[in-house]
Protein backbone atom coordinates (compact mmCIF):
# COMPACT_ATOMS: atom_id res chain seq x y z
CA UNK A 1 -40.51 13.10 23.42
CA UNK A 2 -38.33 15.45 23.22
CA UNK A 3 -35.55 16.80 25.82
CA UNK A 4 -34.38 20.28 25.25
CA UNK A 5 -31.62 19.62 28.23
CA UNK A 6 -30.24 16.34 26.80
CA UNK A 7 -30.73 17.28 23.25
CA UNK A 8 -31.74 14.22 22.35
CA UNK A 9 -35.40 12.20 21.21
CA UNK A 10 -36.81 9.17 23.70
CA UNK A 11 -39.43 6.89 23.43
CA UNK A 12 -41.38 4.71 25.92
CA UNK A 13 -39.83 1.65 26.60
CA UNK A 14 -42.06 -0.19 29.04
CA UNK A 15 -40.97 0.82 32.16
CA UNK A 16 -38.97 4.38 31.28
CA UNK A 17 -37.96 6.22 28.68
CA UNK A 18 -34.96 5.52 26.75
CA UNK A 19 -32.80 7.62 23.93
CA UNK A 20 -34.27 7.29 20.61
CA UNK A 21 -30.76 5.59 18.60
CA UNK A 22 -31.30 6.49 15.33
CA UNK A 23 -34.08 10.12 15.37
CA UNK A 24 -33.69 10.46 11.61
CA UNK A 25 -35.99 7.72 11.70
CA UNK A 26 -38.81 9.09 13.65
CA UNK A 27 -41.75 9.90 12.08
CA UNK A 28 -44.85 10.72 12.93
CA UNK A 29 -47.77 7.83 11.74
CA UNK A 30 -51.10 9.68 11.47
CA UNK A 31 -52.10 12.45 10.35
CA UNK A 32 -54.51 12.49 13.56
CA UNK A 33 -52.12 13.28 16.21
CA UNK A 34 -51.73 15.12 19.85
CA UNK A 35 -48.92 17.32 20.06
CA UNK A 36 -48.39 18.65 24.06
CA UNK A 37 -44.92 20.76 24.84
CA UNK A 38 -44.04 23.19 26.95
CA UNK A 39 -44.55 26.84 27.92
CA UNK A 40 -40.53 27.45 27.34
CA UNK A 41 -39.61 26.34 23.59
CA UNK A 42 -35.86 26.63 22.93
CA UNK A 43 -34.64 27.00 19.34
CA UNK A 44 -33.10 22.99 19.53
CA UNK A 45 -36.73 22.18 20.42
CA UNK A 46 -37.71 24.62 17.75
CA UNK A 47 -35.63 22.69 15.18
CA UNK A 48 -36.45 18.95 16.41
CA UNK A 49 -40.39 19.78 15.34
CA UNK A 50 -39.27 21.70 12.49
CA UNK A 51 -37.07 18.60 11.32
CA UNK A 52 -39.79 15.82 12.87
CA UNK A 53 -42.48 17.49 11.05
CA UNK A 54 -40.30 17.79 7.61
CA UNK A 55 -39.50 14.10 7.34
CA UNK A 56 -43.27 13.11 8.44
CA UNK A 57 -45.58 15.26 6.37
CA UNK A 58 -43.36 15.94 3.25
């Protein structure tokens, strides 16, 4: 998930969501996938999916 506000990538951890350390290493796993947002898409958001989608489906 992504957080326009923080600027930053998290994952579920459990109990709560935590910062994603290293997001140059996220990638997405299947090609089968949900992808839910928001109404209000900022251009960091913008970039994050750009740059997700770049390192997942090159």
């Amino acid at each position: 998930m992504f957080d326009q506000d923080r600027n930053a990538w998290f994952a579920w951890a459990e109990t709560r969501w935590m910062e994603v350390a290293d997001p140059a290493n996220l990638r997405i796993g299947n090609p089968r996938f949900t992808g839910t947002g928001t109404r209000l898409l900022e251009e960091n958001g913008r970039r994050a999916i750009r740059e997700l989608f770049e390192r997942s489906f090159k």
